[in-house]
PDB file of N, CA and C in Angstrom:
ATOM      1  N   UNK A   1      13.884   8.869 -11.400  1.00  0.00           N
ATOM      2  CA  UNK A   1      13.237   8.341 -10.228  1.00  0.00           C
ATOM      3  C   UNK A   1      11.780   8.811 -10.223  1.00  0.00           C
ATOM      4  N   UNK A   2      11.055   7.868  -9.526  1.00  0.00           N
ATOM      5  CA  UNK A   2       9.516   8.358  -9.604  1.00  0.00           C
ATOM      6  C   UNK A   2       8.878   8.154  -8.384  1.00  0.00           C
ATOM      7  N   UNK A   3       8.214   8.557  -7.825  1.00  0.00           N
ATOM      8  CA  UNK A   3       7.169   8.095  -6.264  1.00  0.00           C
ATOM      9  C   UNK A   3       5.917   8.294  -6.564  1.00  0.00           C
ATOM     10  N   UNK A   4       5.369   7.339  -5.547  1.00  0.00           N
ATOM     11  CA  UNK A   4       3.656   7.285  -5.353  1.00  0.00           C
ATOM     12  C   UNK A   4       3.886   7.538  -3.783  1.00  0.00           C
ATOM     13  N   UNK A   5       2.481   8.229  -3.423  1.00  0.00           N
ATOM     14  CA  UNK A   5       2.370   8.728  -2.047  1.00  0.00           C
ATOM     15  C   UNK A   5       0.682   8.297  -1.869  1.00  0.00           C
ATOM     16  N   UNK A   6       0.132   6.979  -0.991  1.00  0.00           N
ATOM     17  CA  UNK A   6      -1.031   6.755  -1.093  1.00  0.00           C
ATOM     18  C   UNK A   6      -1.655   7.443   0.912  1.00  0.00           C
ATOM     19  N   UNK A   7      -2.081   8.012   0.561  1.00  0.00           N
ATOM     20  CA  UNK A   7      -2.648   8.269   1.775  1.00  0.00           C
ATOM     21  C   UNK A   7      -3.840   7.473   2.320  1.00  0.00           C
ATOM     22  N   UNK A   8      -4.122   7.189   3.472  1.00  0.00           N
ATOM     23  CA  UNK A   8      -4.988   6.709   4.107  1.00  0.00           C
ATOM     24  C   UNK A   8      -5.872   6.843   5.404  1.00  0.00           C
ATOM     25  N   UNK A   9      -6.752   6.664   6.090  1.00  0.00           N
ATOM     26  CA  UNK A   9      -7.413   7.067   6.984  1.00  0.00           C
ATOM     27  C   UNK A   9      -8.600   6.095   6.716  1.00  0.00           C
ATOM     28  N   UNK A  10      -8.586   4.999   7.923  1.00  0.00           N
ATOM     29  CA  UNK A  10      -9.089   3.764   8.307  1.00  0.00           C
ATOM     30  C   UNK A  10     -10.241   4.236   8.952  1.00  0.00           C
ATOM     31  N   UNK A  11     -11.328   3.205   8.812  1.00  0.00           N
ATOM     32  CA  UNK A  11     -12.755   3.561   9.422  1.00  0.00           C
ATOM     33  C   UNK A  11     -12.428   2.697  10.619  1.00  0.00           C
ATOM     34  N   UNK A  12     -11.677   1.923  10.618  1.00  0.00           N
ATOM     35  CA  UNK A  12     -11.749   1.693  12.474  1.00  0.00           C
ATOM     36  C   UNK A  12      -9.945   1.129  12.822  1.00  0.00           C
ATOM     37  N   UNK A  13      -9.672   1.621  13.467  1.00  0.00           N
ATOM     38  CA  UNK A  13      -8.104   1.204  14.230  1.00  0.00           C
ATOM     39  C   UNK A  13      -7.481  -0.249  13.703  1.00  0.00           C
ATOM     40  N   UNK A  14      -8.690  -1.366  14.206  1.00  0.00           N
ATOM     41  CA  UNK A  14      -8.335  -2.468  13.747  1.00  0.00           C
ATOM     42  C   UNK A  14      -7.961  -2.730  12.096  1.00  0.00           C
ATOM     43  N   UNK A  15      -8.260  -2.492  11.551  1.00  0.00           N
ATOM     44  CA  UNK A  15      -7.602  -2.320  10.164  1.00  0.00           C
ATOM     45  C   UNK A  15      -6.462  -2.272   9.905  1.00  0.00           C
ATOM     46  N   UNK A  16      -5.610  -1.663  10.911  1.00  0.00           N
ATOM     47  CA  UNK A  16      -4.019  -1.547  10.493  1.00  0.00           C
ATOM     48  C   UNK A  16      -3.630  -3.208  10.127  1.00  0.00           C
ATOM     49  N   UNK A  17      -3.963  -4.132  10.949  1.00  0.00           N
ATOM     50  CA  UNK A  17      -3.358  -5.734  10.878  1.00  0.00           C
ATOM     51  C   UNK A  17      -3.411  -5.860   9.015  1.00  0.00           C
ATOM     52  N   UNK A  18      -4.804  -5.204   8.369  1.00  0.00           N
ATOM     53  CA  UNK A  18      -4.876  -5.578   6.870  1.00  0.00           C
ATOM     54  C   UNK A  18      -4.169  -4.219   6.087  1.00  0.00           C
ATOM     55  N   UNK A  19      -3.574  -3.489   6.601  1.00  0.00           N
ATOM     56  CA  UNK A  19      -2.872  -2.500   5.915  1.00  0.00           C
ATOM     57  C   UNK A  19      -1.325  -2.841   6.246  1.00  0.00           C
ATOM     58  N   UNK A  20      -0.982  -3.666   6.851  1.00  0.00           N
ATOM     59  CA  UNK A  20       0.183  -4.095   7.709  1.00  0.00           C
ATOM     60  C   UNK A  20       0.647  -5.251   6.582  1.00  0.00           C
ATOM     61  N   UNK A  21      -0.125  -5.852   6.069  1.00  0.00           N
ATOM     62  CA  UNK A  21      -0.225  -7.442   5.555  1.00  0.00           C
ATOM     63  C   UNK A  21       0.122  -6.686   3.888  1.00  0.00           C
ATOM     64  N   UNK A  22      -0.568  -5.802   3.533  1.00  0.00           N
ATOM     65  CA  UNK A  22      -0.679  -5.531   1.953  1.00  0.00           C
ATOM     66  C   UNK A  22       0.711  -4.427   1.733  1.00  0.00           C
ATOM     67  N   UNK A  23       0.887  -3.766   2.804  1.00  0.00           N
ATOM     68  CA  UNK A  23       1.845  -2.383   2.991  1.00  0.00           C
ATOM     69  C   UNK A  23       3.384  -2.334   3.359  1.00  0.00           C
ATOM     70  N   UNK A  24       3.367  -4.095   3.659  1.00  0.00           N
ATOM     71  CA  UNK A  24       4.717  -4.048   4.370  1.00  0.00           C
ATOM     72  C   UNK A  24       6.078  -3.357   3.618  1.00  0.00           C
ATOM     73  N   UNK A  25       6.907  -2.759   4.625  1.00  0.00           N
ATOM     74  CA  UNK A  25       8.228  -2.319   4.139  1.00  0.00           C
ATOM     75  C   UNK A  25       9.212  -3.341   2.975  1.00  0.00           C
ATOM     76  N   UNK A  26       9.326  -2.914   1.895  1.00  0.00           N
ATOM     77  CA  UNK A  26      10.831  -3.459   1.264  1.00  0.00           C
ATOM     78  C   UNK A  26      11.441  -2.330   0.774  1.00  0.00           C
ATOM     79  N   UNK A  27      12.676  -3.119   0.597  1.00  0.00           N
ATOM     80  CA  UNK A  27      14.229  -2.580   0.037  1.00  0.00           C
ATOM     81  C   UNK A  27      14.615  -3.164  -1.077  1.00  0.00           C
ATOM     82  N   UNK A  28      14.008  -3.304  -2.372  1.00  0.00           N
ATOM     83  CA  UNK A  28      14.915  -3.838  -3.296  1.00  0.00           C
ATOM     84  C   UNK A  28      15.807  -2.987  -4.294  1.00  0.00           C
ATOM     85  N   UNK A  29      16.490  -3.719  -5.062  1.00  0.00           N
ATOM     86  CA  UNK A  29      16.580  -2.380  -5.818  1.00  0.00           C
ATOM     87  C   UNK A  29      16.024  -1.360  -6.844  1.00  0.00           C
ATOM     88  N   UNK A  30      14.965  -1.584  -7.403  1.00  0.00           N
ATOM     89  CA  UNK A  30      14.699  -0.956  -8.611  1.00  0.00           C
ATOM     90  C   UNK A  30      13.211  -0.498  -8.033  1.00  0.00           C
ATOM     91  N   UNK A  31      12.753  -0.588  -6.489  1.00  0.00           N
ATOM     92  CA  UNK A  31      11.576  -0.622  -5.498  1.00  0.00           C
ATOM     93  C   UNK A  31      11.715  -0.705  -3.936  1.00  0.00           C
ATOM     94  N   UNK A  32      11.236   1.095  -3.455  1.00  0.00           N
ATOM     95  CA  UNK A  32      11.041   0.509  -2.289  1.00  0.00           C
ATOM     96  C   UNK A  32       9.882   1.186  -1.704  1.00  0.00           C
ATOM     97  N   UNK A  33       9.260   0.910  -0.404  1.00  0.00           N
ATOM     98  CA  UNK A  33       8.056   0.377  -0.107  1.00  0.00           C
ATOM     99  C   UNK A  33       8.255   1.007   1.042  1.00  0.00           C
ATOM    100  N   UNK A  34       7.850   2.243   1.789  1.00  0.00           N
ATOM    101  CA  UNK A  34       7.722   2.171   3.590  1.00  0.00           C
ATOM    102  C   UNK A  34       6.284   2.908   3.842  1.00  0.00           C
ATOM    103  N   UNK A  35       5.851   2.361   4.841  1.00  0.00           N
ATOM    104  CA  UNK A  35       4.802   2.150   5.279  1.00  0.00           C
ATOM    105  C   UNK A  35       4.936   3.037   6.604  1.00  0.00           C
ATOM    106  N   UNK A  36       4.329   4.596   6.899  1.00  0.00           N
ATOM    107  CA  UNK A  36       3.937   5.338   8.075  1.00  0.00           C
ATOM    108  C   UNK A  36       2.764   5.446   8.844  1.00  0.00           C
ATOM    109  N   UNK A  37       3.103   5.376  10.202  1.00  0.00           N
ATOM    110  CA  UNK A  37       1.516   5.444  10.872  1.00  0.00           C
ATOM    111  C   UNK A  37       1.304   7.097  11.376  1.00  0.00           C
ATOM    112  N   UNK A  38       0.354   7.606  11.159  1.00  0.00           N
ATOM    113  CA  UNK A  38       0.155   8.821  11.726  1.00  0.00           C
ATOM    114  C   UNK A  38      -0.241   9.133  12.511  1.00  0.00           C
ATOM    115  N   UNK A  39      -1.360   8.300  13.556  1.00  0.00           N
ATOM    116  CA  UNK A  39      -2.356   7.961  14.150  1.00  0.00           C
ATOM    117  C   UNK A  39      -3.190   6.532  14.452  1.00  0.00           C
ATOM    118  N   UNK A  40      -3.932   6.597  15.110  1.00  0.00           N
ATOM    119  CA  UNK A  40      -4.349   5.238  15.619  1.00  0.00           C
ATOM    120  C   UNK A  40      -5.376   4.807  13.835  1.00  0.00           C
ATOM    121  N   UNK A  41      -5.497   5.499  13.149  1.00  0.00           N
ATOM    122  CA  UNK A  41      -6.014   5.055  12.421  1.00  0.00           C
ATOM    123  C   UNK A  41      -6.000   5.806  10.725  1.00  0.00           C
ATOM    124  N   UNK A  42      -4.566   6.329  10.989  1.00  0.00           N
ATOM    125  CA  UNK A  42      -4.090   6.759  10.047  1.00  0.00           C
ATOM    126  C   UNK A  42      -2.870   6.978   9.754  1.00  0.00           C
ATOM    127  N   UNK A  43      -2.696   6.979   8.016  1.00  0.00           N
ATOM    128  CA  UNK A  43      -0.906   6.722   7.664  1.00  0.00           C
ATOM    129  C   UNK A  43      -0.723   7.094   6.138  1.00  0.00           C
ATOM    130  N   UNK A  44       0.324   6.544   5.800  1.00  0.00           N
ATOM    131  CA  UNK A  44       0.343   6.847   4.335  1.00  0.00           C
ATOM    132  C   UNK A  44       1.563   5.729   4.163  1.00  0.00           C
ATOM    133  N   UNK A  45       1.299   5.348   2.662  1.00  0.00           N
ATOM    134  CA  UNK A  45       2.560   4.660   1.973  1.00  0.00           C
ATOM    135  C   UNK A  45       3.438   5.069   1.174  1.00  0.00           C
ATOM    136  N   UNK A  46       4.702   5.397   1.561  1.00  0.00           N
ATOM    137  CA  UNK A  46       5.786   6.123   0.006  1.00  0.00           C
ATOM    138  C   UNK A  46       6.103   4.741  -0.583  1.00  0.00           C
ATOM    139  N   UNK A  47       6.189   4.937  -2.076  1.00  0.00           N
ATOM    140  CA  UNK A  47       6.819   4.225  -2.955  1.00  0.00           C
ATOM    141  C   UNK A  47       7.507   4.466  -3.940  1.00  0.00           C
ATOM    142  N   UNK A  48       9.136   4.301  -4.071  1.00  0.00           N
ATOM    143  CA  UNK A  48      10.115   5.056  -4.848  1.00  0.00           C
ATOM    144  C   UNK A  48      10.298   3.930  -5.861  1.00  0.00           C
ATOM    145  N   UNK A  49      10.311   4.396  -6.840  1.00  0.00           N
ATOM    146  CA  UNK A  49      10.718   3.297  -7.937  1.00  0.00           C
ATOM    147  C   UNK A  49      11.596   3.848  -9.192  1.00  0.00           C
ATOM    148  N   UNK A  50      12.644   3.384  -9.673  1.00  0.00           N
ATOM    149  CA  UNK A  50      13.487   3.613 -10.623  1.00  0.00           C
ATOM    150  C   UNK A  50      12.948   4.532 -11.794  1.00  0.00           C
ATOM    151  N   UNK A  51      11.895   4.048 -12.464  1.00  0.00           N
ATOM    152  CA  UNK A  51      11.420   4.785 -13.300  1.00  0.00           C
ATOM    153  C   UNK A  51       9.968   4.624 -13.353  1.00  0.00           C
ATOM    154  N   UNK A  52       9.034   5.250 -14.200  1.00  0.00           N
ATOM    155  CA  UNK A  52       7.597   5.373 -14.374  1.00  0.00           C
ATOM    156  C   UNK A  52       7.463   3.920 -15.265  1.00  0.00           C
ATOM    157  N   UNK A  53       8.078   3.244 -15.648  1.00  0.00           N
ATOM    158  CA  UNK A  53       7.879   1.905 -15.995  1.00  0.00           C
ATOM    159  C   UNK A  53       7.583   0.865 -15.256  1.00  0.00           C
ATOM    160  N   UNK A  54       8.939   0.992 -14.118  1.00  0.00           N
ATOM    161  CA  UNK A  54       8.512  -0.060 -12.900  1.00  0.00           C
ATOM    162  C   UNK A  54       6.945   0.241 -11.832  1.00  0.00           C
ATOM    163  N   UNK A  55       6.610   1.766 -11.937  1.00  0.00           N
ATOM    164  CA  UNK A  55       5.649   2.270 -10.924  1.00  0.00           C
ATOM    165  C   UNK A  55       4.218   1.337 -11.658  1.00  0.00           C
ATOM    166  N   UNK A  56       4.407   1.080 -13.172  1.00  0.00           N
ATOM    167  CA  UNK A  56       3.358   0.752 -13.819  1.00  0.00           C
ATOM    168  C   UNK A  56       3.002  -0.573 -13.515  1.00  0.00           C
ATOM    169  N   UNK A  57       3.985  -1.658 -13.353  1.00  0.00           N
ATOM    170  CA  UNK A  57       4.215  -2.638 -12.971  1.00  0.00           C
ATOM    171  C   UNK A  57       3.916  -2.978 -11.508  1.00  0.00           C
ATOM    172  N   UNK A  58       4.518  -2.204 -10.681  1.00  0.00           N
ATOM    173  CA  UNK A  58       4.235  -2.070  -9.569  1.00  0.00           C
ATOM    174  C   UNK A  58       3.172  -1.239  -8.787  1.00  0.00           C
ATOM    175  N   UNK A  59       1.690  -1.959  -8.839  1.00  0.00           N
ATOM    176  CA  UNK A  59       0.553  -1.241  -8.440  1.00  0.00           C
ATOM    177  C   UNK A  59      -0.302  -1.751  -7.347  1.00  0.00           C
ATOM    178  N   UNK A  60      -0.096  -2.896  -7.174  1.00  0.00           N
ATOM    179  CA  UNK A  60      -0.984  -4.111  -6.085  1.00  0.00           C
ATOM    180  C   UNK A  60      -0.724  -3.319  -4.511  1.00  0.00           C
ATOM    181  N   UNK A  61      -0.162  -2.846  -4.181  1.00  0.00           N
ATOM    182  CA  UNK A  61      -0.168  -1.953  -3.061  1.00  0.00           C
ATOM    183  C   UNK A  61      -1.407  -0.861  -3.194  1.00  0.00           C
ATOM    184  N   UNK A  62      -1.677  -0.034  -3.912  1.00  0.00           N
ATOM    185  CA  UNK A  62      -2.247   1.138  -4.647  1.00  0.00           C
ATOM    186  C   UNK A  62      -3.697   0.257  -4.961  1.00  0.00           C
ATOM    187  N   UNK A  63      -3.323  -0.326  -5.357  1.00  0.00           N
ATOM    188  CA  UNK A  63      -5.288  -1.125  -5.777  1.00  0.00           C
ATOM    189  C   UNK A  63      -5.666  -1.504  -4.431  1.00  0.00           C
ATOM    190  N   UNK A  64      -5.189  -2.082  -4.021  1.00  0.00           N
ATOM    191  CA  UNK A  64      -5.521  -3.269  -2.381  1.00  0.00           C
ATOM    192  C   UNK A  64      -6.088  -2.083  -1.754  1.00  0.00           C
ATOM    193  N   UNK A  65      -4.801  -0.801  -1.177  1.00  0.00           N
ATOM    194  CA  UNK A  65      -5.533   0.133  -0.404  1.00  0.00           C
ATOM    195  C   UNK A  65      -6.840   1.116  -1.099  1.00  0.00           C
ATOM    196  N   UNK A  66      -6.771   1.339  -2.538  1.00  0.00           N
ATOM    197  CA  UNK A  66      -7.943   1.662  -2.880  1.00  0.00           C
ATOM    198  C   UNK A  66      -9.224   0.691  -3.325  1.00  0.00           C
ATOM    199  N   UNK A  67      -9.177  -0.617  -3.045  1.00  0.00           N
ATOM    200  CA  UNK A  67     -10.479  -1.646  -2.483  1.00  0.00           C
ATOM    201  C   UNK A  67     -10.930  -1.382  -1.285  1.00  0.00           C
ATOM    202  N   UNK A  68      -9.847  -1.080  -0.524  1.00  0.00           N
ATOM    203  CA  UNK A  68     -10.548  -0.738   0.900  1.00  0.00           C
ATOM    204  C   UNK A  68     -11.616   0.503   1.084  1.00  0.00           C
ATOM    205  N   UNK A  69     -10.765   1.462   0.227  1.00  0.00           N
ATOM    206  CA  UNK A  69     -11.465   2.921  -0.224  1.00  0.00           C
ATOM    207  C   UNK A  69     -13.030   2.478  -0.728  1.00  0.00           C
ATOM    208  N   UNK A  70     -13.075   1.910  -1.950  1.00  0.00           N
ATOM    209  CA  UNK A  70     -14.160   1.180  -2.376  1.00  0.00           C
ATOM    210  C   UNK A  70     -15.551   0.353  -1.744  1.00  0.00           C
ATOM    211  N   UNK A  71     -14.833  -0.393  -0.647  1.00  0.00           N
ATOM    212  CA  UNK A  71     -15.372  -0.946   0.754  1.00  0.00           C
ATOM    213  C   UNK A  71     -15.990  -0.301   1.494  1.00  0.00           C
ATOM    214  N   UNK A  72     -15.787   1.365   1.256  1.00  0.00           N
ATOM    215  CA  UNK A  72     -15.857   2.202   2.439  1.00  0.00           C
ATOM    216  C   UNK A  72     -15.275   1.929   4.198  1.00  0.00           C
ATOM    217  N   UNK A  73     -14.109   1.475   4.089  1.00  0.00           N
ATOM    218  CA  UNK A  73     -13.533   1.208   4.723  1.00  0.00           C
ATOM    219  C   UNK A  73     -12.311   1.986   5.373  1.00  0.00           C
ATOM    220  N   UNK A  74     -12.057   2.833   4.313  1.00  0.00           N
ATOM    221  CA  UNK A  74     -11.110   4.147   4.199  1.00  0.00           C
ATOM    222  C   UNK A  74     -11.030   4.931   3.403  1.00  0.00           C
ATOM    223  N   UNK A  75     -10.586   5.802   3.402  1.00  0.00           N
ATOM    224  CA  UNK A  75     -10.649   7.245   2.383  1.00  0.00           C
ATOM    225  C   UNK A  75      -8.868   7.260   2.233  1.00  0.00           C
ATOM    226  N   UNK A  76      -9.154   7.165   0.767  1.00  0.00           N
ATOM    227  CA  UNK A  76      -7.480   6.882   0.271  1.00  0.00           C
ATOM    228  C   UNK A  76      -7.346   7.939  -0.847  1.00  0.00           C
ATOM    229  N   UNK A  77      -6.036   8.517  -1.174  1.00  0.00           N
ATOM    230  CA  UNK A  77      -5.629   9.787  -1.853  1.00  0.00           C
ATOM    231  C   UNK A  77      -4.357   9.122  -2.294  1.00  0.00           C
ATOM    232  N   UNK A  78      -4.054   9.187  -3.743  1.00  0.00           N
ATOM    233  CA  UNK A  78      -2.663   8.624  -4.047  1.00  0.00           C
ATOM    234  C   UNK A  78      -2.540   9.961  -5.086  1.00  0.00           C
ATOM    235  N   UNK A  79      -0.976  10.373  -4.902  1.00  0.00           N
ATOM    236  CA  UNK A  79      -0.677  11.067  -5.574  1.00  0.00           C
ATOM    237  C   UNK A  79       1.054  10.428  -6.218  1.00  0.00           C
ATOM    238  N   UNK A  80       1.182  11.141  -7.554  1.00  0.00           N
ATOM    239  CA  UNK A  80       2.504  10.296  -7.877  1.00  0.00           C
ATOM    240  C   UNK A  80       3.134  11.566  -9.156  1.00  0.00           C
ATOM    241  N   UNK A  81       4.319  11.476  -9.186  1.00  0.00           N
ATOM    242  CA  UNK A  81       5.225  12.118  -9.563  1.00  0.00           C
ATOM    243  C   UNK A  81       6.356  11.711  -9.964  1.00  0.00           C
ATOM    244  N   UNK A  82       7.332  12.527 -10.913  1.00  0.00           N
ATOM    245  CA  UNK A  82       9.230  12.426 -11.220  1.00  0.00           C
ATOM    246  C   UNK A  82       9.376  13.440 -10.017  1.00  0.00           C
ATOM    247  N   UNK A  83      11.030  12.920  -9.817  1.00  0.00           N
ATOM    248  CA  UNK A  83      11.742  13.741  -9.396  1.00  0.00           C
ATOM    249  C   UNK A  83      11.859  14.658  -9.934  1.00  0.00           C
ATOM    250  N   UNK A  84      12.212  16.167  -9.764  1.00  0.00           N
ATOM    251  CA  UNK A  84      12.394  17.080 -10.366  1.00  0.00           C
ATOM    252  C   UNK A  84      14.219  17.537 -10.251  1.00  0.00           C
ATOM    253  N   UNK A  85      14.897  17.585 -11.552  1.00  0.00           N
ATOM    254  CA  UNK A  85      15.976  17.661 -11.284  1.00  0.00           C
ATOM    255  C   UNK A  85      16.482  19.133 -11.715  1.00  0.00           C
ATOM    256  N   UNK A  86      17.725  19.187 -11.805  1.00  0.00           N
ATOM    257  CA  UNK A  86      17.856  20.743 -11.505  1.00  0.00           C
ATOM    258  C   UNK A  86      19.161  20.257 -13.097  1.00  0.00           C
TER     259      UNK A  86
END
């Protein structure tokens, strides 16, 4: 198993509607997607994915919110990892 953790912090409130649109929650199986608010203008996205293959594949969440970063629109932090098993 593998996760991405993108953090975020919006230059203005209204923004959530375009972090709402790119961030939304799924459940599939081999991917899932939830979307936290922390604040009126801040949150973060977990993303669990089967293996570091699918995470590679699966990045358009992770770019979108770091265009915004780019935009200066928000200050975004993604961090990503394996599970660590015992």
């Amino acid at each position: 198993m593998y996760g991405r953790n993108i953090n975020f912090t919006l230059l203005a409130p209204s923004l959530w509607a375009v972090v709402e649109a790119i961030a939304s929650n799924i459940d599939e199986e081999k991917y899932k997607r939830m979307l936290f608010k922390t604040g009126d203008n801040s949150g973060f996205v977990i993303e669990v994915f089967e293996n570091i293959a699918v995470a590679g594949k699966k990045i358009e969440t992770m770019k979108a919110l770091q265009g915004l970063g780019e935009q200066a629109m928000a200050k975004v932090s993604v961090q990503e990892g394996s599970v660590i098993k015992k």
